[in-house]
Protein backbone atom coordinates (compact mmCIF):
# COMPACT_ATOMS: atom_id res chain seq x y z
CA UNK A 1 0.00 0.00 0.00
CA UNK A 2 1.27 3.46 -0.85
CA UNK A 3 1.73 5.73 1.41
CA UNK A 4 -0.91 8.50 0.20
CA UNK A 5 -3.10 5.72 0.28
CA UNK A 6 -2.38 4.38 4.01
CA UNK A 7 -2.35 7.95 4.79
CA UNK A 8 -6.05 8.93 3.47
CA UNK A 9 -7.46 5.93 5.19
CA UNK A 10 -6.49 7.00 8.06
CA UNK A 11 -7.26 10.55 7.55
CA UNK A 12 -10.68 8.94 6.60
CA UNK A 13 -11.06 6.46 9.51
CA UNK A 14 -10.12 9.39 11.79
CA UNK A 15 -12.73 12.08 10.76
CA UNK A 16 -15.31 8.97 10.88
CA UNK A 17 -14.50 8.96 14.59
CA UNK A 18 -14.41 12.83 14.75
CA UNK A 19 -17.83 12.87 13.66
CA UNK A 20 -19.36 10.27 16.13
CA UNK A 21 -23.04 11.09 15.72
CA UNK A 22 -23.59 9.31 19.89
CA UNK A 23 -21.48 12.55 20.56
CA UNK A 24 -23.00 14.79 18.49
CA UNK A 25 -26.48 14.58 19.80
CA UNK A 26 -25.52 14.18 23.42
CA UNK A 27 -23.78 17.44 23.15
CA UNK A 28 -26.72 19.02 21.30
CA UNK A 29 -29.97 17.52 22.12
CA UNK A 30 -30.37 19.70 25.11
CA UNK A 31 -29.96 23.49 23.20
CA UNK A 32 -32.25 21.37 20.74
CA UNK A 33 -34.90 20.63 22.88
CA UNK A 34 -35.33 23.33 25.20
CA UNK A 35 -38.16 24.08 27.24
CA UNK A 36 -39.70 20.89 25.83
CA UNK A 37 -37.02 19.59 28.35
CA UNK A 38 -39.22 17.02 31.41
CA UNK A 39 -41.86 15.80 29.31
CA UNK A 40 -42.23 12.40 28.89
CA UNK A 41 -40.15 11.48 25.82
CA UNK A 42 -41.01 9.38 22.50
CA UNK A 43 -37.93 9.15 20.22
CA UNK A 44 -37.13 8.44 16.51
CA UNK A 45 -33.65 7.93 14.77
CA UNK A 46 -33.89 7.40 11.38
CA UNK A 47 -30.88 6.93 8.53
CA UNK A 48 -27.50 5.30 8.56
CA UNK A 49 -26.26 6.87 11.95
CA UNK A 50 -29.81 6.20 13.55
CA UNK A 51 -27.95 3.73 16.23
CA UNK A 52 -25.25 5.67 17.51
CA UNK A 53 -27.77 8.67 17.56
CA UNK A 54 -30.12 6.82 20.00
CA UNK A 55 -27.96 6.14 22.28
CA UNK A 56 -26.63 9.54 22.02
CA UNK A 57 -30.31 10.35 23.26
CA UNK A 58 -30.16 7.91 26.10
CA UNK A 59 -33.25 5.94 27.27
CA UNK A 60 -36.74 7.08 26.44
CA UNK A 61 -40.44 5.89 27.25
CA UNK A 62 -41.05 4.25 23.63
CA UNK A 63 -38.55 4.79 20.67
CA UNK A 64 -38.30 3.51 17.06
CA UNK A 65 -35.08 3.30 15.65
CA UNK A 66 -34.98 2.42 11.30
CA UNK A 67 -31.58 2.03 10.14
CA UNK A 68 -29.77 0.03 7.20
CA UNK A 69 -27.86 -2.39 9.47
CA UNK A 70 -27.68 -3.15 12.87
CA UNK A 71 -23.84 -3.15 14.39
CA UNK A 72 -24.66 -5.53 17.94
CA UNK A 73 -24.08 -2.76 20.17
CA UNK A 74 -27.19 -2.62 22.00
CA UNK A 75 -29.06 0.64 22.09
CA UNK A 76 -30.48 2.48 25.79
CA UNK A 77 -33.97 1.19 27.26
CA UNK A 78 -37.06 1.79 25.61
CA UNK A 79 -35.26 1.62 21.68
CA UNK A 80 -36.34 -0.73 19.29
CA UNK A 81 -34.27 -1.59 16.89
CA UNK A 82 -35.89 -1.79 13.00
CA UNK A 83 -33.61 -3.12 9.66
CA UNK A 84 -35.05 -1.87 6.36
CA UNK A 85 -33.72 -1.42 2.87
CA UNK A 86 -31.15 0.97 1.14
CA UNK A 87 -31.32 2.59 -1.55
CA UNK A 88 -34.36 1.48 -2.84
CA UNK A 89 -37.50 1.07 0.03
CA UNK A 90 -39.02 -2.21 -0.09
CA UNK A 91 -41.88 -4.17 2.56
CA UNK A 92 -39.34 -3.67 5.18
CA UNK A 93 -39.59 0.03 5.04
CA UNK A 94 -43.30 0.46 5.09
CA UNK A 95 -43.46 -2.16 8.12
CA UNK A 96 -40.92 0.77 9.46
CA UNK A 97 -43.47 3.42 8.00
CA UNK A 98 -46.39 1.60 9.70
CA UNK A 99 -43.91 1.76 13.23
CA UNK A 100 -43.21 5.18 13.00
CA UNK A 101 -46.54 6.17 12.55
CA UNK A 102 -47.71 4.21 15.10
CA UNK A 103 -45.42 5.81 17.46
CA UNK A 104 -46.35 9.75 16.60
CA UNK A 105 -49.46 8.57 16.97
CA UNK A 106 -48.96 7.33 20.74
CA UNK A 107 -47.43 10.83 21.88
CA UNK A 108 -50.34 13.05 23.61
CA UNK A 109 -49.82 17.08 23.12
CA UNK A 110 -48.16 17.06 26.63
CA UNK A 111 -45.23 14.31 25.74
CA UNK A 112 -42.04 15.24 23.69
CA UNK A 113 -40.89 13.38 20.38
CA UNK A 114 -37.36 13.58 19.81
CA UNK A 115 -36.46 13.14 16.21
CA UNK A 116 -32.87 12.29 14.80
CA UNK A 117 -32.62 12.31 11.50
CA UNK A 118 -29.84 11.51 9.10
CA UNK A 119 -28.83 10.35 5.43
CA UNK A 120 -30.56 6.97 4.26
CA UNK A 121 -33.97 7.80 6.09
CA UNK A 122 -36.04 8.56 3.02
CA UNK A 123 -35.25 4.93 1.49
CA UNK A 124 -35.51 3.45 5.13
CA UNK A 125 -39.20 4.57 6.47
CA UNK A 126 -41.85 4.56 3.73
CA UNK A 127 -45.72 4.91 3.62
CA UNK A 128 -46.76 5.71 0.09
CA UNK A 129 -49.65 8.48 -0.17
CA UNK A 130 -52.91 7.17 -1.04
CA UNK A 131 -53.78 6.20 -4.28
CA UNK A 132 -49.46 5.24 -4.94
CA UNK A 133 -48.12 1.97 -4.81
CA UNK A 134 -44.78 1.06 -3.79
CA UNK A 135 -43.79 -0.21 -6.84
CA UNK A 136 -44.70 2.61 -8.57
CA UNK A 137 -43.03 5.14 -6.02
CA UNK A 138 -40.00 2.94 -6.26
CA UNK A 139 -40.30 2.93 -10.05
CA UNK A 140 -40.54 6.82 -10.19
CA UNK A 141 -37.49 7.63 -7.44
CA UNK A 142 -35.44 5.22 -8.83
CA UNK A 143 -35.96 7.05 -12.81
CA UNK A 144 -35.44 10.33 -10.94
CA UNK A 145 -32.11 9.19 -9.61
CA UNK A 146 -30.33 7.41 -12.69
CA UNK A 147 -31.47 10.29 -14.70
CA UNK A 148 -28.54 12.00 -13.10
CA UNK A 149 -31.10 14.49 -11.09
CA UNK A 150 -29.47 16.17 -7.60
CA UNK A 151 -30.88 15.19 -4.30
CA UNK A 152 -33.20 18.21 -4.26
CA UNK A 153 -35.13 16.96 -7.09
CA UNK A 154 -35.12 13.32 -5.89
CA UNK A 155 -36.21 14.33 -2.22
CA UNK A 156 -38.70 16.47 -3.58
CA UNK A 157 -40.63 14.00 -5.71
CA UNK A 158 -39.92 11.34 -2.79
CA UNK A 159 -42.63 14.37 -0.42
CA UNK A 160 -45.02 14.30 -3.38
CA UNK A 161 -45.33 10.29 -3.21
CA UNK A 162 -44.50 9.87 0.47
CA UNK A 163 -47.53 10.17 3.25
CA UNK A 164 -44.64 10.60 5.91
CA UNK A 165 -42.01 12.63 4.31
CA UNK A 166 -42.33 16.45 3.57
CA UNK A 167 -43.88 17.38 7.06
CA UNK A 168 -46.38 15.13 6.77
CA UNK A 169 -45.41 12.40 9.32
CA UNK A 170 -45.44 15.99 12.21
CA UNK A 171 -48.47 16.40 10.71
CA UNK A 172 -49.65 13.05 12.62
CA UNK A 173 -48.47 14.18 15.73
CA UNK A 174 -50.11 15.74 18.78
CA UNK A 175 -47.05 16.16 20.43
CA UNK A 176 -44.51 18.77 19.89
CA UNK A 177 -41.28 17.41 18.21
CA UNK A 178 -37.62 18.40 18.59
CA UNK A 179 -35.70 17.38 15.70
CA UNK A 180 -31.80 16.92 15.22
CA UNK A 181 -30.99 16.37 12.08
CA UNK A 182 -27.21 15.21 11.24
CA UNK A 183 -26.71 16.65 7.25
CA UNK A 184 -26.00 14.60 4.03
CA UNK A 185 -27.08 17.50 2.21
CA UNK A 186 -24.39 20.28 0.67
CA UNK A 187 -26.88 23.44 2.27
CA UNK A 188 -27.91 21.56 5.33
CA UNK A 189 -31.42 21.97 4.26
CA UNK A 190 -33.72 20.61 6.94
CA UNK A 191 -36.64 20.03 4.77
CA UNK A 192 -34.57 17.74 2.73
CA UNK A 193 -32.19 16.26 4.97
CA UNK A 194 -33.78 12.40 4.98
CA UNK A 195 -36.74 14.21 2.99
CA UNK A 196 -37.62 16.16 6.02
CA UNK A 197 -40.56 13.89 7.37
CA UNK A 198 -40.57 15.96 10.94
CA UNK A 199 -39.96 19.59 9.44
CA UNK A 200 -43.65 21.24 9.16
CA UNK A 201 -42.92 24.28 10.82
CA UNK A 202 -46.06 23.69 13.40
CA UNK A 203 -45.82 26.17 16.37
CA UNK A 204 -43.83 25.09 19.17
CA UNK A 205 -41.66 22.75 17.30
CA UNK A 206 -37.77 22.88 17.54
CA UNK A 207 -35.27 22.08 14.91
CA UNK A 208 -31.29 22.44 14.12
CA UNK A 209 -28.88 20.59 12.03
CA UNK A 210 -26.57 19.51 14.87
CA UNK A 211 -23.30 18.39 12.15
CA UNK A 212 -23.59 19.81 9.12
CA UNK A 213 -22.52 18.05 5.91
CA UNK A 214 -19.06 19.48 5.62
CA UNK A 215 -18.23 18.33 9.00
CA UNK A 216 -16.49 14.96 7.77
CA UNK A 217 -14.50 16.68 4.41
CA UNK A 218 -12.86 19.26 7.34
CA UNK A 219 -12.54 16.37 9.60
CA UNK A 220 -10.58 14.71 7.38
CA UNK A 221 -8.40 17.70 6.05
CA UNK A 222 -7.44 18.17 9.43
CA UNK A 223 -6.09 14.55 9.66
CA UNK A 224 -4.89 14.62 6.27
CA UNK A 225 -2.79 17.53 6.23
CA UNK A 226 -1.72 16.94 10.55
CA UNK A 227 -0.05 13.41 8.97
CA UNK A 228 1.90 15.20 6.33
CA UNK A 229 3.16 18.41 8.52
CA UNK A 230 6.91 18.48 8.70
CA UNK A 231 8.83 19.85 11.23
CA UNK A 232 5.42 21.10 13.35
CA UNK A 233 4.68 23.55 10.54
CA UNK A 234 2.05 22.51 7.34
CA UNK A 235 3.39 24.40 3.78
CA UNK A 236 1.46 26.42 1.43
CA UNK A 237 0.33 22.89 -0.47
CA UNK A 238 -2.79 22.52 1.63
CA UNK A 239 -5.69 25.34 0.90
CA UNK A 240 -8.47 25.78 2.62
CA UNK A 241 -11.50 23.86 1.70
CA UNK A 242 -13.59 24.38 -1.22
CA UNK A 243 -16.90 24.64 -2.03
CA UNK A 244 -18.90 21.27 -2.03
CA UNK A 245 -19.18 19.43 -5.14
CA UNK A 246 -23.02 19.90 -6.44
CA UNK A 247 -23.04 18.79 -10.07
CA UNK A 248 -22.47 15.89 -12.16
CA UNK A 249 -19.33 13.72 -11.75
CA UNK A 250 -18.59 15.45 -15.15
CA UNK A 251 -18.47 18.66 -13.56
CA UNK A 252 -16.10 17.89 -10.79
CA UNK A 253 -13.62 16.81 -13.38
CA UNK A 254 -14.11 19.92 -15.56
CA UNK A 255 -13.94 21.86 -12.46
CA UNK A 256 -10.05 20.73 -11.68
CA UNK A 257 -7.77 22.85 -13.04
CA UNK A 258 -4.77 20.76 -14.58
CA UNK A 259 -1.99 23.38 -13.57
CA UNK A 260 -2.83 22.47 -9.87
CA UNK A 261 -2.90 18.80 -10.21
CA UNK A 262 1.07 18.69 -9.27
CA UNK A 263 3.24 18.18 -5.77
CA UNK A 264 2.18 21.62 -4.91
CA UNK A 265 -1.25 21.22 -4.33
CA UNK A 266 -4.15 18.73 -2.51
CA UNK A 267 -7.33 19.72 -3.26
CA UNK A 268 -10.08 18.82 -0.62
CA UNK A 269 -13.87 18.66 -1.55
CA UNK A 270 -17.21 17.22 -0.44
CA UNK A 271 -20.90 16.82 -1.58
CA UNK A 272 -22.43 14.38 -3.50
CA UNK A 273 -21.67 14.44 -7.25
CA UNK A 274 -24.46 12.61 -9.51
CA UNK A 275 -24.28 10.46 -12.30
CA UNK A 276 -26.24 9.46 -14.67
CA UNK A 277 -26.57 5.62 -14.64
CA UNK A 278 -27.35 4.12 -18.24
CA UNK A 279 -29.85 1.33 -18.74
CA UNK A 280 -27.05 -1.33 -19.08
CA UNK A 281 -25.37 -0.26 -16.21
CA UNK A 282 -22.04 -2.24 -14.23
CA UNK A 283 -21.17 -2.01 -10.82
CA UNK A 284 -20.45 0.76 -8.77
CA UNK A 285 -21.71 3.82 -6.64
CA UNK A 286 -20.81 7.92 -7.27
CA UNK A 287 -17.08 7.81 -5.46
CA UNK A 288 -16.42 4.88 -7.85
CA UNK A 289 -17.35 6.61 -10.93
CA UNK A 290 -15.69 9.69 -10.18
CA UNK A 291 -12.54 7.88 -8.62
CA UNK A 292 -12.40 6.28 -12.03
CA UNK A 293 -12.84 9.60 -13.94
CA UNK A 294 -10.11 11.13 -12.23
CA UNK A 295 -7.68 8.07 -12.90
CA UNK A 296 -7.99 9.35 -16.54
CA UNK A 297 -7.35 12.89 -15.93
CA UNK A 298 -4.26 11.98 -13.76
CA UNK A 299 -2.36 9.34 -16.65
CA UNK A 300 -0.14 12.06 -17.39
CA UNK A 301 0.64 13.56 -14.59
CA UNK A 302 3.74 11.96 -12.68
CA UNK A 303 2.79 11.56 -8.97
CA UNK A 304 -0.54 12.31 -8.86
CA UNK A 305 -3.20 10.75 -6.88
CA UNK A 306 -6.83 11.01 -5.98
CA UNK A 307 -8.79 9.27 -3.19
CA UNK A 308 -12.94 9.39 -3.28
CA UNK A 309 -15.06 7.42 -0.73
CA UNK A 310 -18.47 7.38 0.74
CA UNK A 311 -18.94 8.80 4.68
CA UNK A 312 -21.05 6.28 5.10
CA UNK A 313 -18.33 3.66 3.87
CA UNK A 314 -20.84 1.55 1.23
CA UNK A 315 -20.49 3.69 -2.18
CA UNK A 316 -23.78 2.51 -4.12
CA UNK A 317 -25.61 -1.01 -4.61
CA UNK A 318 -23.56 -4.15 -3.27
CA UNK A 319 -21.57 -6.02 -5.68
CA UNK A 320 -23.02 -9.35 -6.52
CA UNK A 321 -19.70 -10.90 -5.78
CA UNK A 322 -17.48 -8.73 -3.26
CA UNK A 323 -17.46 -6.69 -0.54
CA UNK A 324 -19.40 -3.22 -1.28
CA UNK A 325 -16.38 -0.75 -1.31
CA UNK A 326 -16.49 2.86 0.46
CA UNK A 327 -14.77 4.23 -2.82
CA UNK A 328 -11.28 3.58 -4.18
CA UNK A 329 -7.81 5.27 -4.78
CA UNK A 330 -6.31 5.79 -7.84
CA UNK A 331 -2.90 7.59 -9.39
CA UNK A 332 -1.16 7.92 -12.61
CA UNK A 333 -0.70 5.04 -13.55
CA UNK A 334 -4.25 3.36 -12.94
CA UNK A 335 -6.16 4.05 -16.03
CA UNK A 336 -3.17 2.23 -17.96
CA UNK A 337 -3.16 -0.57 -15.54
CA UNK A 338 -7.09 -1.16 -15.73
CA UNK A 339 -6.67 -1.43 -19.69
CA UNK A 340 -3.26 -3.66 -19.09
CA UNK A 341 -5.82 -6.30 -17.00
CA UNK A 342 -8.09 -6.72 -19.89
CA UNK A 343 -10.69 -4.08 -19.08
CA UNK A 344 -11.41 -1.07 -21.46
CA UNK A 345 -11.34 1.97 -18.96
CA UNK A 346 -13.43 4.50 -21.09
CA UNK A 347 -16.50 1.73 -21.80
CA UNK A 348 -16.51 1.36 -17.89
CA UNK A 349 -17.02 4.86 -17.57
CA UNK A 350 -19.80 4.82 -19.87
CA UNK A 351 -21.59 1.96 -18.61
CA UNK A 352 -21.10 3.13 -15.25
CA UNK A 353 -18.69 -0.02 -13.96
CA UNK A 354 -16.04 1.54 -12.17
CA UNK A 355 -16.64 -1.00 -9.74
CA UNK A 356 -15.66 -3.43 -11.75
CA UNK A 357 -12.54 -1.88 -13.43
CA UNK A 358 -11.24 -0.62 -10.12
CA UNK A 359 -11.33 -3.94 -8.37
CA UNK A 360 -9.32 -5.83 -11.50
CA UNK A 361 -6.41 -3.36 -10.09
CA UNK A 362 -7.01 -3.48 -6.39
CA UNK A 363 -8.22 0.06 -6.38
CA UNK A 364 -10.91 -0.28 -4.28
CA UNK A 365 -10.84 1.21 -0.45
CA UNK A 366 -13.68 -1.18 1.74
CA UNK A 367 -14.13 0.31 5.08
CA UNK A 368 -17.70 -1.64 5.86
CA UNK A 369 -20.30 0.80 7.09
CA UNK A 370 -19.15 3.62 9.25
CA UNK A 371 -22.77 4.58 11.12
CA UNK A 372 -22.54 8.01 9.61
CA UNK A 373 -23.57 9.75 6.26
CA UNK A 374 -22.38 13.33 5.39
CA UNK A 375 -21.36 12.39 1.69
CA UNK A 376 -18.69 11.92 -0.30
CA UNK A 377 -14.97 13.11 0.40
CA UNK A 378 -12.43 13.51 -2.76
CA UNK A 379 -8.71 14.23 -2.31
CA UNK A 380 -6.40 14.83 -5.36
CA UNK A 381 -3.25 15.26 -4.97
C-alpha cells in the first residue's frame, strides 16, 4: 500500500471517529430541545447513523429506531431496533413506515418526540400516499435518480409520493417534536435532509442541524494535512476547503484545473456528485465513478493521486460478488493498468462499472459501514 493511500485511510477512519453522531447529539440535544425539556419522551432515529444517535439520546419511554444495518451494540432502554432497505425502500420500510406512525401517533400534546434524522432515512421509512403503490413510487425515485437528477429533485418528488415525508409524518403528531438532524445534504437543508418527514414548521416545534454536511471533508483535512506536517509547521500545499461538489461527476472533473494537479497542491472537496446511470449499467456507486474519472485525468501527470469514498463507507448497490467498497484510490498510472488487466477503462465509464474496473487493479478502499452519512470526500493530490 502506498503511502498517500495508508495515509487517506487513516485521515478517513479518523474524521469517521471525529464525527461520532452518539457525541454529536448528546452534546446538542439539550440546546435542541429546550423548554420541551421534562416531558415524557417518544424518540425516533432514522438513517445510517440512527444507532449511535439513540444512544446519544439515552433511554426514552417508547422509541423507534430504522436504520440500514444493525452493528450488535445494543441501544439504551425503551429503543427498538428496526432493519429496512437501502437505496431502494421495499416491505421492510413500510413495516418501518407503519412503526413510525404508530409511534407519533402514541405521543399526547403534553409528551415530547425527539427526532434524529440523518442520510438513508427517506429509502428506510416509507408509507406511500394514497392512491401510490410502492412499486410505482420505487419505479418513479429510482428514474429520478439514474437520470442523473441532484438530491433536491429526488427528495422532492420522494414528499409528493411519500404520506410521511415532507412534514407530513409531524403532521400526525399531537405532540410537539424536537428534531436533530445530522446533514448529508451540501446546504444543510432541513426540509430535505432524509426528505424532512418531521420539518412542518407547526408552532412550538424545535429544529437544528446539529453536524452539518461538511463536517467529515474538514474532519478529514485536518487529519490529512496533521499526517503530512513536517517539522510542526504545514506548507502552502494545503488550501483551505472548497466549495462542495453539487453537479455531475462530469463537472467535478471539468472543475479541476490541470496546472494544480502537481506536488504543490491537494485539493479537498465534499458533496455528493451525480451520475447518470445508463440502462445497461455495471457495478459501482458515485465515489467509484468519479474515482475512475479522475484516474484518466491523472495518466499524465507523474505523482498524482486522488482518493474518493463514501462517509457512510458503502459507495452505491452491493456487488453481486465482493465486498461493497467505500470508494477507491487511484494515481497515474491506474487508467493504464485497468486497460493492461483486460478491461477497457473509457466503456466502464460509460456503462457506469467503475466497480468493476477498479477492483481488477485493487483500487478499491472497503471500510464496511461507518454509522454516519455526510457524503462523499475527494482528495487529489
Amino acid at each position: 500500500m502506498s503511502l498517500d493511500r495508508e495515509d487517506s485511510v487513516r485521515a478517513f477512519e479518523s474524521a469517521v471517529e471525529a464525527c461520532d453522531p452518539e457525541q454529536l447529539v448528546a452534546r446538542g440535544k439539550d440546546d435542541v430541545v429546550g423548554p420541551l425539556a421534562g416531558r415524557t419522551t417518544y424518540g425516533l432515529a432514522l438513517g445510517k447513523a440512527a444507532l449511535k444517535m439513540a444512544r446519544g439520546a439515552g433511554p426514552v419511554a417508547r422509541g423507534v429506531i430504522v436504520t440500514n444495518a444493525d452493528d450488535g451494540l445494543g441501544v439504551p432502554s425503551g429503543w427498538h431496533v428496526m432493519i429496512a432497505a437501502h437505496p431502494e425502500p421495499d416491505a421492510r420500510s413500510v413495516a418501518a413506515g407503519e412503526a413510525v406512525i404508530d409511534l407519533i401517533a402514541g405521543a399526547a400534546k403534553d409528551d415530547l418526540v425527539i427526532a434524529m434524522i440523518s442520510g438513508g432515512a427517506s429509502s428506510l421509512v416509507e408509507w406511500p400516499a394514497p392512491g401510490v403503490t410502492l412499486d410505482e413510487l420505487r419505479a418513479r425515485v429510482a428514474a429520478c435518480m439514474a437520470s442523473g437528477a441532484e438530491i433536491h429533485a429526488i427528495n422532492r418528488l420522494r414528499g409528493e409520493l411519500s404520506a410521511l415525508k415532507a412534514g407530513k409524518l409531524a403532521r400526525l403528531c399531537e405532540a410537539p417534536i424536537a428534531t436533530l438532524a445530522i446533514s448529508d445534504v451540501y446546504d444543510d437543508d432541513l426540509a430535505v435532509i432524509g426528505s424532512g418527514p418531521t420539518i412542518a414548521n407547526r408552532p412550538g416545534d424545535r429544529a437544528a442541524v446539529i453536524a452539518p454536511m461538511r463536517l467529515f471533508a474538514e474532519s478529514f483535512e485536518r487529519a490529512y494535512c496533521g499526517k503530512h506536517a513536517f517539522g510542526g509547521y504545514i506548507f502552502n500545499r494545503y488550501e483551505q476547503l472548497e466549495p462542495p461538489l453539487t453537479g455531475s461527476v462530469d463537472d467535478a472533473v471539468r472543475g479541476l484545473d490541470r496546472s494544480v494537479l502537481d506536488f504543490q497542491t491537494v485539493r479537498i472537496r465534499y458533496g455528493e456528485p451525480t451520475v447518470e446511470v445508463p440502462a445497461d449499467h455495471g457495478e459501482g456507486g458515485r465515489a467509484q465513478q468519479l474515482a475512475l474519472a479522475l484516474a484518466r485525468e491523472l495518466r499524465l501527470i507523474r505523482s498524482s493521486y486522488a482518493f474518493v469514498a463514501g462517509s457512510d463507507g458503502i459507495d452505491g448497490p452491493a456487488p453481486a460478488r465482493r465486498s461493497a467498497p467505500a470508494g477507491a484510490f487511484v494515481d497515474h498510472e491506474s487508467w493504464d493498468k485497468i486497460a493492461a488487466a483486460g478491461i477497457d477503462p473509457e466503456d466502464a465509464l460509460a456503462r457506469c462499472d467503475a466497480g468493476t474496473a477498479l477492483d481488477a487493479i485493487g483500487a478499491l478502499v472497503v471500510t464496511g459501514p461507518t454509522g454516519i452519512n455526510h457524503g462523499d470526500v475527494m482528495l487529489v493530490g
